[in-house]
Protein backbone atom coordinates (compact mmCIF):
# COMPACT_ATOMS: atom_id res chain seq x y z
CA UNK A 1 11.62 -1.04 25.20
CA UNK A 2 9.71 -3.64 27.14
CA UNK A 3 10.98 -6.63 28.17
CA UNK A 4 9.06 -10.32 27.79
CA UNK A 5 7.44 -11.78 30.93
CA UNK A 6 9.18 -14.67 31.15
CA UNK A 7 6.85 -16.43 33.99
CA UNK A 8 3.92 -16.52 31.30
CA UNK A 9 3.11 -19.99 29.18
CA UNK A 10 3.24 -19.12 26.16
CA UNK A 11 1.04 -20.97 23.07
CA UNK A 12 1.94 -20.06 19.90
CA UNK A 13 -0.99 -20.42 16.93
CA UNK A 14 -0.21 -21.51 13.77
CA UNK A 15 3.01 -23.50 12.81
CA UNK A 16 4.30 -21.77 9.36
CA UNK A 17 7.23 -19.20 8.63
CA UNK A 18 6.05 -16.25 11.18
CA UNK A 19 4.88 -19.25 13.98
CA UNK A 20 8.19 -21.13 14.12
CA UNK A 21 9.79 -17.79 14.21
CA UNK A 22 8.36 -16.93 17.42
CA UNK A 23 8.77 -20.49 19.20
CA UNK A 24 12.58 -19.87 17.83
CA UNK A 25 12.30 -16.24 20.02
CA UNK A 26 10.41 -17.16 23.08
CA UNK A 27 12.64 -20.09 23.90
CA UNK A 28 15.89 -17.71 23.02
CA UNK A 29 13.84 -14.97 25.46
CA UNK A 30 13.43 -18.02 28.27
CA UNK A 31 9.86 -18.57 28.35
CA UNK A 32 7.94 -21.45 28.67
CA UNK A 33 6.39 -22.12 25.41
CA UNK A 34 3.83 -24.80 23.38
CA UNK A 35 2.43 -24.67 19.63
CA UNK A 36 -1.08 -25.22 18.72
CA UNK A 37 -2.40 -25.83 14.71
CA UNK A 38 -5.49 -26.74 13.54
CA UNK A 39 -3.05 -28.81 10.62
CA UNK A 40 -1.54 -32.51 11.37
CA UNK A 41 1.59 -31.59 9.95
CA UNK A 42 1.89 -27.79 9.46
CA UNK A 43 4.80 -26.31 7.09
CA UNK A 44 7.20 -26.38 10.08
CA UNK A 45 6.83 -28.41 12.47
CA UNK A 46 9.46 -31.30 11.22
CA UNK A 47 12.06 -28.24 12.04
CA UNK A 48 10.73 -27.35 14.87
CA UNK A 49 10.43 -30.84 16.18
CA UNK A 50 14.20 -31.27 15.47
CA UNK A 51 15.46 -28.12 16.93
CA UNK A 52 13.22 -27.83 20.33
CA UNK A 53 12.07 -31.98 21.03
CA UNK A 54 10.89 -30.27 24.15
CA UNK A 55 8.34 -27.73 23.07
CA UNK A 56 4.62 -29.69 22.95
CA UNK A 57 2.56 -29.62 20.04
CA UNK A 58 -0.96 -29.91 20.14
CA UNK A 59 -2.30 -30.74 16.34
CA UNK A 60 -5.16 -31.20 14.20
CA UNK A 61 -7.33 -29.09 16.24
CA UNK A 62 -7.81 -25.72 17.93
CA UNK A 63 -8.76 -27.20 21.12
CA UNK A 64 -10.62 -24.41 23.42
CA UNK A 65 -9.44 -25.85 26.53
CA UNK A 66 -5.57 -25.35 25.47
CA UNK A 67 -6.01 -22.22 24.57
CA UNK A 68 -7.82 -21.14 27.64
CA UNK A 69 -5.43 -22.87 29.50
CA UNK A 70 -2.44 -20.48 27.91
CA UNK A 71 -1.44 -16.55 29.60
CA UNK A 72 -0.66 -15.17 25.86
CA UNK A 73 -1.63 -16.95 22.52
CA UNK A 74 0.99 -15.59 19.83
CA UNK A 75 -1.03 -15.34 16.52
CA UNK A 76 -0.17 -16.14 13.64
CA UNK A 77 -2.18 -13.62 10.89
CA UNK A 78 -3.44 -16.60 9.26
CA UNK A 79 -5.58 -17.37 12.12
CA UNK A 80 -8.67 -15.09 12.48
CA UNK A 81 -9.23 -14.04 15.75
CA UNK A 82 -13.42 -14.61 15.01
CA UNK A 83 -12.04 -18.46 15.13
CA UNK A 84 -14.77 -19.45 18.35
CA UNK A 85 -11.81 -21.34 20.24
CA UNK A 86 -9.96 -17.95 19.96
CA UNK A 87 -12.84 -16.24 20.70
CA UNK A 88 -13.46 -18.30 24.03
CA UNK A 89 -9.88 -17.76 25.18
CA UNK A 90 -10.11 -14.05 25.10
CA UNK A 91 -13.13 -14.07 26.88
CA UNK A 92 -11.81 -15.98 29.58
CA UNK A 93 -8.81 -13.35 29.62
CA UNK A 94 -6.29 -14.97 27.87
CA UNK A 95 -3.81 -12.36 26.10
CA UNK A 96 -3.36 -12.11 22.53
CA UNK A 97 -0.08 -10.97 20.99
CA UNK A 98 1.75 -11.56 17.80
CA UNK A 99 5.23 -11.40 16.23
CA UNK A 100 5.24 -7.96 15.62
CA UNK A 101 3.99 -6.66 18.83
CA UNK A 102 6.72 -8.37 20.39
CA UNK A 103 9.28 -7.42 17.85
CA UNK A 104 8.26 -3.64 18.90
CA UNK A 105 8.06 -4.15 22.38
CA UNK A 106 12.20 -4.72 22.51
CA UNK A 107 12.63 -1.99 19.22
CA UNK A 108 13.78 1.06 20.42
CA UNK A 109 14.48 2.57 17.05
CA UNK A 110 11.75 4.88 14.81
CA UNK A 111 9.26 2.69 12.81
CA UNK A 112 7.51 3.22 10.18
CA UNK A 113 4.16 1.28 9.35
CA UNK A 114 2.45 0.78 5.95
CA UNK A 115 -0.41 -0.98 4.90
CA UNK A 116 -3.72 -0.33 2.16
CA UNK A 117 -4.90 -2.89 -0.18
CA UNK A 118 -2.77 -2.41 -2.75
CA UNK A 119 0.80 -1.23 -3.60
CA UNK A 120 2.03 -1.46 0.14
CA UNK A 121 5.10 -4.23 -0.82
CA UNK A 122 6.43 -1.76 -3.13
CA UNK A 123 5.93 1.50 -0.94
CA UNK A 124 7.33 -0.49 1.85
CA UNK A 125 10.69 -1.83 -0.15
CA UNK A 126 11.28 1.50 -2.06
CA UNK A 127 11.13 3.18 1.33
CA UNK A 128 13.48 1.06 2.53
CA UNK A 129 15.81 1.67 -0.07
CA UNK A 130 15.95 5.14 0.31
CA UNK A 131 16.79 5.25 3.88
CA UNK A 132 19.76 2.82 3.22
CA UNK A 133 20.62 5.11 0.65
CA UNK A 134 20.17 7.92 3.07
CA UNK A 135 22.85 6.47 5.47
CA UNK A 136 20.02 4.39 7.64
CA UNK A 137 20.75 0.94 8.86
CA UNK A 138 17.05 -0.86 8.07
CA UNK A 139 15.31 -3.05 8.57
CA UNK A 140 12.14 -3.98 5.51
CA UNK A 141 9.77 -6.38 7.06
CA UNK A 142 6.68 -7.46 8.09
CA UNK A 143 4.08 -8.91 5.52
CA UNK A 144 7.27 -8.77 3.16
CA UNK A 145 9.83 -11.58 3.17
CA UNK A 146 11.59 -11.58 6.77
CA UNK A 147 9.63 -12.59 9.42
CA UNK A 148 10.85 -9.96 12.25
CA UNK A 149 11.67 -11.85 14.84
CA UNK A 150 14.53 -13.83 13.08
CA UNK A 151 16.15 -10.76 13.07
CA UNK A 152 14.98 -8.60 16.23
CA UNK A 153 18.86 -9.02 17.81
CA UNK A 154 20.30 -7.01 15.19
CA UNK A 155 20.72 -3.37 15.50
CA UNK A 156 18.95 -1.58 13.24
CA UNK A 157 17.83 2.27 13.72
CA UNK A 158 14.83 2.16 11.45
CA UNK A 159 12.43 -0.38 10.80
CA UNK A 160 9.88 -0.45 7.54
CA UNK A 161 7.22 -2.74 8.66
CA UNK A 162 4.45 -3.72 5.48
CA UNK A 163 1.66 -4.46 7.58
CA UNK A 164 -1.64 -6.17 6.61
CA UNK A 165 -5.34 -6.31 7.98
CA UNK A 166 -4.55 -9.15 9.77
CA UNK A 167 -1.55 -8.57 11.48
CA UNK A 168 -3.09 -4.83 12.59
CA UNK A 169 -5.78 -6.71 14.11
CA UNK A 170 -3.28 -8.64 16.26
CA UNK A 171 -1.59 -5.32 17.83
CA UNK A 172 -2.88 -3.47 20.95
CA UNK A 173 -1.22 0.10 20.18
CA UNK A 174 0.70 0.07 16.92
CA UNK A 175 2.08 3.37 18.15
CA UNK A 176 4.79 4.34 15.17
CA UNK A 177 7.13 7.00 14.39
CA UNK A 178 4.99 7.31 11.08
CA UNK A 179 2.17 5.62 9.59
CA UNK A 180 0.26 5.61 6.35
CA UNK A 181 -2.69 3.75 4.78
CA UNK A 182 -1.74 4.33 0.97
CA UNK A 183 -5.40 3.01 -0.19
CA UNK A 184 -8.28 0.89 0.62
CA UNK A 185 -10.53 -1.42 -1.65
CA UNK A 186 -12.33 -4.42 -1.10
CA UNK A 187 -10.59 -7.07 -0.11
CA UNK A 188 -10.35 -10.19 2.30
CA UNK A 189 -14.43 -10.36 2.02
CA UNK A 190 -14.11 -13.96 3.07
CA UNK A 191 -12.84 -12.95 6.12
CA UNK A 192 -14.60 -9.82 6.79
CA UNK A 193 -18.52 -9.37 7.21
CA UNK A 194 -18.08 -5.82 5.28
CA UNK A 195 -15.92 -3.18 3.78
CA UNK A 196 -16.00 -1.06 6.82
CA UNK A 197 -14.80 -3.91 9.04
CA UNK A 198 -11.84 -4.64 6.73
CA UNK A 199 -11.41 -0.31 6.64
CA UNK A 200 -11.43 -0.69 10.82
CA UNK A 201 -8.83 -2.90 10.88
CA UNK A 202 -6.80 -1.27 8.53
CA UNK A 203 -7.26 2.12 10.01
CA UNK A 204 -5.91 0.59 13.62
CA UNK A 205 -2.39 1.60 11.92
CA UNK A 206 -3.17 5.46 13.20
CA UNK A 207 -3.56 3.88 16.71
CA UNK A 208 -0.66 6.00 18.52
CA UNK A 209 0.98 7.37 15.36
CA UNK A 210 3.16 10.23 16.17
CA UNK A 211 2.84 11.18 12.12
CA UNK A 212 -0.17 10.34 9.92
CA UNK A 213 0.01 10.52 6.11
CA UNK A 214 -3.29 10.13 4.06
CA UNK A 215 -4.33 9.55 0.68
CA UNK A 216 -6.16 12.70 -0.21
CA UNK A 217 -7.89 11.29 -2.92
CA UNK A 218 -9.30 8.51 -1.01
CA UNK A 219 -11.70 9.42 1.99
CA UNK A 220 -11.60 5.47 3.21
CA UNK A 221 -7.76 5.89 4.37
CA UNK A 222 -8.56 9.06 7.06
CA UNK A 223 -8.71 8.44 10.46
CA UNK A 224 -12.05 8.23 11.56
CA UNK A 225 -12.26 10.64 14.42
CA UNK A 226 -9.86 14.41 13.79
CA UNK A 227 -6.82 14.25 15.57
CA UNK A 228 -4.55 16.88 16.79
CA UNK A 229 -1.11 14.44 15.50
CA UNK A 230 0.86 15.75 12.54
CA UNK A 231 -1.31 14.79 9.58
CA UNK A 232 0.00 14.86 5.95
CA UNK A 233 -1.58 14.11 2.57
CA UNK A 234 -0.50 12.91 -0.74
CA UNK A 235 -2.36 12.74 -3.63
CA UNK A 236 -2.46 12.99 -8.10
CA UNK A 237 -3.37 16.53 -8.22
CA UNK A 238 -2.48 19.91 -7.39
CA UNK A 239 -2.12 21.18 -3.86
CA UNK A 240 -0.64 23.88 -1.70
CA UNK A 241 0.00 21.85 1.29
CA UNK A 242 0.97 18.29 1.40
CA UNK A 243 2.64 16.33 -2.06
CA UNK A 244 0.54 16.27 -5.35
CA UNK A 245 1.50 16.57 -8.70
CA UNK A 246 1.19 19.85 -10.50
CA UNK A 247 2.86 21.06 -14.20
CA UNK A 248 5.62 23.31 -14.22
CA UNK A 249 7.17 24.63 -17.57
CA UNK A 250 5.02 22.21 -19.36
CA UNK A 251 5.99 19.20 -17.75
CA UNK A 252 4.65 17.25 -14.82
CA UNK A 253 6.18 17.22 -11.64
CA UNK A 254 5.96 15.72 -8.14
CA UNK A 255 5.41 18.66 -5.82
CA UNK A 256 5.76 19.28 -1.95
CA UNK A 257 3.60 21.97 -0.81
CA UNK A 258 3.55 23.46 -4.30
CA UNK A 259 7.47 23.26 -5.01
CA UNK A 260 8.68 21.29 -7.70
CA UNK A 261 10.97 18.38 -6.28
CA UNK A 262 11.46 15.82 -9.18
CA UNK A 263 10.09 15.65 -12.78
CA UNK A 264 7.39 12.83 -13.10
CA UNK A 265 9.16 11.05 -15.85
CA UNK A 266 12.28 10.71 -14.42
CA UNK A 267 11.02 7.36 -11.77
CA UNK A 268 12.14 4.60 -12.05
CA UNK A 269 8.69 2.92 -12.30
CA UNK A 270 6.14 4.31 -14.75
CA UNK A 271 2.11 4.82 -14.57
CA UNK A 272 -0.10 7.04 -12.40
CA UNK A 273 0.07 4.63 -9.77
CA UNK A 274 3.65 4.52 -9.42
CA UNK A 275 3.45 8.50 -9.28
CA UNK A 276 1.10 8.10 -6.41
CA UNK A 277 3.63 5.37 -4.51
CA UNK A 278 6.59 7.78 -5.19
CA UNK A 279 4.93 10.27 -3.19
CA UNK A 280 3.90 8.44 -0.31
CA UNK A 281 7.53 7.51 0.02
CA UNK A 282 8.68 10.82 -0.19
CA UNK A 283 6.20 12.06 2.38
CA UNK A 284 7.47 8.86 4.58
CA UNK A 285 11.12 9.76 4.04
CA UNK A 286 10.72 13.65 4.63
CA UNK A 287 8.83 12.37 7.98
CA UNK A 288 11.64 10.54 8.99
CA UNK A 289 14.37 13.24 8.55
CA UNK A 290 16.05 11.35 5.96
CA UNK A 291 18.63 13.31 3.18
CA UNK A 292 16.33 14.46 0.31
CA UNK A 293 19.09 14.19 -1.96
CA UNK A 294 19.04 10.28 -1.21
CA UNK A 295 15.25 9.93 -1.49
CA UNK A 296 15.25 11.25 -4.93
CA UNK A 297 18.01 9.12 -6.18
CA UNK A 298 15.87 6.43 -4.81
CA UNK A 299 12.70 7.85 -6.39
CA UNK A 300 15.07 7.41 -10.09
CA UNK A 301 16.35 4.09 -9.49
CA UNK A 302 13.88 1.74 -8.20
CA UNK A 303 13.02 -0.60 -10.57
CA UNK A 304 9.64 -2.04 -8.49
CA UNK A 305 9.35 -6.13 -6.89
CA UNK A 306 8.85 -9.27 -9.02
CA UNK A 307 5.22 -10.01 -10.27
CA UNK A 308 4.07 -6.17 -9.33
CA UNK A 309 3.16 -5.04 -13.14
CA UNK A 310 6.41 -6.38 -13.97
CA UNK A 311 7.42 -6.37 -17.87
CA UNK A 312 8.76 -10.11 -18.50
CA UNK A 313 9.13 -9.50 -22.17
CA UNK A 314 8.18 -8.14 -25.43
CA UNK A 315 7.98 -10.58 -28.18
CA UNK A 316 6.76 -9.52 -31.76
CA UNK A 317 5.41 -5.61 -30.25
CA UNK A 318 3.66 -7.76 -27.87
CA UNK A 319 4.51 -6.85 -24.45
CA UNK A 320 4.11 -9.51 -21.59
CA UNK A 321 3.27 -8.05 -18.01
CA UNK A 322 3.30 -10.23 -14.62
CA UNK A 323 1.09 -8.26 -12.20
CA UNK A 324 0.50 -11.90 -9.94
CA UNK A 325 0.75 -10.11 -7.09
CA UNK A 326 -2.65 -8.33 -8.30
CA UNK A 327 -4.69 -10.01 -5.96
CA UNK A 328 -7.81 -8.05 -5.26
CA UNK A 329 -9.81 -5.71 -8.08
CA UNK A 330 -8.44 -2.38 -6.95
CA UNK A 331 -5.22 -3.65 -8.05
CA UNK A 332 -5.93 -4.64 -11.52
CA UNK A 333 -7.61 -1.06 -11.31
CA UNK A 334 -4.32 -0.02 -10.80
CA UNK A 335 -2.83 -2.15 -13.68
CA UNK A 336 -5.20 -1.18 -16.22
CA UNK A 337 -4.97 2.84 -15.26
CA UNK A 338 -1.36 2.48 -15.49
CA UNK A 339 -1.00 0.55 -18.79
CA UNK A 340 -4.31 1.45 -20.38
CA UNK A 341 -4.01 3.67 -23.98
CA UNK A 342 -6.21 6.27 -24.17
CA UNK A 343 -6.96 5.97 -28.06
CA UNK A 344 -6.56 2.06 -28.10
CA UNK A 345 -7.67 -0.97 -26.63
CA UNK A 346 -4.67 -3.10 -26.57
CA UNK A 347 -4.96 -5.01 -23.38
CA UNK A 348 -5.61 -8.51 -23.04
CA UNK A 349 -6.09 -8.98 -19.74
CA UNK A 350 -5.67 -12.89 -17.66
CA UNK A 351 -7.17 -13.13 -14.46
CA UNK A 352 -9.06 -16.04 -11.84
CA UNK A 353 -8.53 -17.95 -8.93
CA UNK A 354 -10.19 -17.59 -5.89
CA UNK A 355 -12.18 -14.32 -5.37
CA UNK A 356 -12.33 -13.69 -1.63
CA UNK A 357 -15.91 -12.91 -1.67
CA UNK A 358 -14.71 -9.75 -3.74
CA UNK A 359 -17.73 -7.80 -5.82
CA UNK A 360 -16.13 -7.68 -9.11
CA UNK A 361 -18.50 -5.03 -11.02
CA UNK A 362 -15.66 -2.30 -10.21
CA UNK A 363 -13.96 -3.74 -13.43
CA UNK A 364 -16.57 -3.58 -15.74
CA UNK A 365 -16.05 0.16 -17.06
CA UNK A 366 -12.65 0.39 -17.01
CA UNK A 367 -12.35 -3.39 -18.86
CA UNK A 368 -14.59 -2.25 -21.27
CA UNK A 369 -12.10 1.04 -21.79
CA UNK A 370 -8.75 -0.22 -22.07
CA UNK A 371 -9.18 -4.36 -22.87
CA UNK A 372 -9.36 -5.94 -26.15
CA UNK A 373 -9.93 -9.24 -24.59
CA UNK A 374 -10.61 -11.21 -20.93
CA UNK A 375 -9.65 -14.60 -20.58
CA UNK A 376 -10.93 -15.78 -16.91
CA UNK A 377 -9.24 -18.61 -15.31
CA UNK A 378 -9.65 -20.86 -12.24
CA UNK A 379 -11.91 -21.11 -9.31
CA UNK A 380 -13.65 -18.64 -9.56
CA UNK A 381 -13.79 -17.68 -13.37
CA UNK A 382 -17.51 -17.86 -13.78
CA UNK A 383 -18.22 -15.80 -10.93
CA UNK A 384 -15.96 -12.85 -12.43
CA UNK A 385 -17.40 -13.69 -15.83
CA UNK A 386 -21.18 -12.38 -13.67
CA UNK A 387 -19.56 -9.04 -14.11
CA UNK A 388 -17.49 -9.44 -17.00
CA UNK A 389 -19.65 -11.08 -19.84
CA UNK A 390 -17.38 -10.38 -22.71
CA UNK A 391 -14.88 -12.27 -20.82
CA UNK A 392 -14.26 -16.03 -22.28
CA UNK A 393 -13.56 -18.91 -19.78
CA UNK A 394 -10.88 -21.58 -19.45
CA UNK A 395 -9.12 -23.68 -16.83
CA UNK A 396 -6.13 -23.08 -16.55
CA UNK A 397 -3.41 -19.81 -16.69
CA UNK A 398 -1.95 -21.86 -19.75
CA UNK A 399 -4.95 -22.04 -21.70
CA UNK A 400 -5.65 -18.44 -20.81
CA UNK A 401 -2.13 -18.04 -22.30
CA UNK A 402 -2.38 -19.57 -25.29
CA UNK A 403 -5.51 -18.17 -26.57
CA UNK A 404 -3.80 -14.61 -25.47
CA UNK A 405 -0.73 -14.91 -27.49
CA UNK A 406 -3.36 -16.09 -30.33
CA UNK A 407 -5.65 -13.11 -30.55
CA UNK A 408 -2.52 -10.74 -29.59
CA UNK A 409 -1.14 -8.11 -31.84
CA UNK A 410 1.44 -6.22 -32.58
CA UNK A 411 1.53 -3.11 -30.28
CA UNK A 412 -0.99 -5.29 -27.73
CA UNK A 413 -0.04 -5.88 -23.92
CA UNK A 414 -0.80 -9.40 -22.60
CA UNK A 415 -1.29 -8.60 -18.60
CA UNK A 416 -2.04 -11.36 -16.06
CA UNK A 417 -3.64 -9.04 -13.18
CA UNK A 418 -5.77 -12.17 -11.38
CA UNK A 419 -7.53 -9.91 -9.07
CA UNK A 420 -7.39 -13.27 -7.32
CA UNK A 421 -5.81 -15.21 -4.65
CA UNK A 422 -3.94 -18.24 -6.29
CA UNK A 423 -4.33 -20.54 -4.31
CA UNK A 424 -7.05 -22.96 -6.42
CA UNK A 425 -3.65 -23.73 -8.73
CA UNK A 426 -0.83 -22.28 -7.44
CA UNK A 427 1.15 -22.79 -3.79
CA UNK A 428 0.92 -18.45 -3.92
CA UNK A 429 1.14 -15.32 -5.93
CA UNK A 430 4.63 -15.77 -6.69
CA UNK A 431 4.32 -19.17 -7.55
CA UNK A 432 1.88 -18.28 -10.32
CA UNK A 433 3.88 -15.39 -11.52
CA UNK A 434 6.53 -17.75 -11.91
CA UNK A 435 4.73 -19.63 -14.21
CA UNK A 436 3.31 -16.90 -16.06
CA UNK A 437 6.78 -15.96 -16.72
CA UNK A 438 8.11 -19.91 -17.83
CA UNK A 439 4.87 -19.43 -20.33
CA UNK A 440 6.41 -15.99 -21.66
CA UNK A 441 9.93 -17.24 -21.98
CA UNK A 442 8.89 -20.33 -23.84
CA UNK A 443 6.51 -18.88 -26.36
CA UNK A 444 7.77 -18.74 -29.54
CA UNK A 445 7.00 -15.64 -31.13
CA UNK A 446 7.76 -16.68 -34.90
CA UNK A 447 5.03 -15.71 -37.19
């Protein structure tokens, strides 16, 4: 536990959810605080205004000169630290911290920290689930709902932290209890000048781990150098050491250094790639001592997050899937090897919206394997469509609807998987789900 210099002037970056959080903290803690935003009137500064009149804001540009001027600019993971300004006040010695590194520097509980590309939300709230179930007071946070600080005074013994590339980037020792990188795929390529500069940041997580777990079956989530920590894998086939899956009288089961602990079919979410999340929070449970007995009730239970491959509805055999939060290709990857038939092509698949600089050509064999039908949407549509020729284009997610639900057949699977950010429509992923959904619930299925 380390407590805040309080003699420092503090500028915090960015003036949304995680920004006014920390103002909120470092004025609780004490400290001598301002707020800097490249916005005239970011998401929160009306509240902020109204609850500290005396904190300065300094808006509608990142001035270099304030943020030299500042001992520690508090990120925001919005911000890129490339940003010159930034870039000028580090060079000039300015600190850089964020609201997680301060939320660990007063945690003295364990911690466990998640990230990859895809799947991390739901690793990250099933985890946290189980240890609550296990008899753990915890705390689920990070890149998922609760911004940490609002709740860093109350006592938890474990925290689950979902943390993405750009929050790693913002820590100077992540140092946790346990920490796991469940996959990596392109993503972010508007931010980052390659795939092995997004991989560095996301492999920062191992910085200080006392435990690592790896996805065996994916050489881009090991460390880069060996290591003499505890190192664990998990992974979709067979092994002696480490969790795969592996059949046992016939039927599949998750294993733990070739044991049998829990039939496949009995999760609570189905598809390959839910088999694969089950076992990385296993391996995350077992690492944190937690009852086995509770992590498998857990495993049975868990019913997965809102727009995650989430089954709205099934009207007239045809089966209606929100994956919105399918925001990069290796996610729809995941989608379509989940819910893809073997003898059938029965998915019509809705994606678009801004790409991220993303290489799309990753889709084109396993489209042309499970998908009856692509209907591209937004932004970015004709980009995807580069690598996706079949694929027809419209505007909107509505008309991408509508001509679904008219080609769609009995025993068919309508999936919106955007591979996508949302924001060329939508306020965010959830935002779109939501409307995805509206368009489900209205559609009348009388034919």
């Amino acid at each position: 536990m380390k407590n805040i210099d309080t003699t420092k002037q503090y500028l915090v970056v960015g003036l949304g959810v995680t920004g006014a959080s920390c103002v909120r903290y470092l004025v609780a803690r004490g400290c001598s605080v301002a707020v800097i935003d490249s916005r005239q009137a970011p998401p929160a500064k009306a509240q902020i205004e109204q609850e500290f009149p005396q904190v300065i804001m300094h808006l509608g540009d990142l001035d270099a000169n304030i943020l030299s001027a500042a001992d520690v600019l508090v990120m925001s993971p919005g911000v890129p630290l490339a940003t010159p300004a930034i870039q000028q006040a580090i060079n000039s010695g300015v600190e850089i911290s964020s609201d997680i590194e301060l939320f660990l520097n007063e945690f003295d509980g364990k911690w466990v920290a998640i990230t990859g590309s895809n799947a991390k939300s739901t690793v990250t709230q099933w985890l946290g689930e189980a240890l609550m179930a296990g008899g753990h007071k915890t705390l689920i946070a990070g890149n998922i709902g609760t911004p940490v600080l609002s709740v860093v005074d109350q006592m938890f013994d474990v925290a689950v932290l979902e943390l993405s590339s750009f929050q790693l980037e913002l820590l100077s020792q992540p140092e946790a209890d346990v920490a796991v990188v469940l996959n990596i795929s392109e993503d972010h390529m508007d931010r980052y000048d390659s795939l092995d500069d997004y991989r560095r940041a996301k492999l920062r997580i191992y910085e200080g781990a006392h435990h690592m777990l790896v996805n065996r079956e994916d050489e881009l989530t090991w460390p880069e150098v060996k290591t003499s920590k505890q190192l664990t894998s998990f992974g979709l086939h067979e092994t002696d050491q480490g969790y795969g899956l592996s059949l046992h009288q016939g039927e599949l089961y998750i294993c733990h250094n070739a044991q049998p602990v829990l039939a496949a079919s009995q999760l609570g979410l189905p598809g390959r790639h839910n088999q694969a999340n089950a076992m990385a929070v296993l391996a995350l449970a077992d690492s944190i001592g937690n009852d086995r007995s509770a992590t498998l009730s857990s495993l049975k239970v868990f019913k997965g997050l809102p727009h995650r491959c989430q089954l709205v509805a099934e009207k007239s055999g045809v089966q209606f899937f929100n994956d919105s939060k399918a925001t990069n290709v290796g996610s729809v990857l995941a989608a379509l090897t989940g819910l893809a038939d073997a003898e059938h092509k029965k998915i019509i698949l809705l994606a678009g919206g801004e790409g991220k600089g993303q290489n799309f050509d990753p889709l084109i064999e396993p489209v042309a394997a499970s998908c009856k039908a692509v209907l591209l949407f937004g932004a970015d549509r004709e980009k995807i469509q580069r690598s996706l020729s079949s694929a027809e284009l419209v505007e909107t997610l509505a008309q991408a609807f509508d001509r679904a639900t008219a080609i769609a057949q009995p025993g068919d699977i309508v999936l919106l998987s955007p591979a996508c950010a949302s924001f060329d429509q939508f306020s965010g992923f959830a935002a779109r789900g939501d409307a995805f959904v509206d368009l489900v619930e209205a559609y009348d299925d009388a034919r």
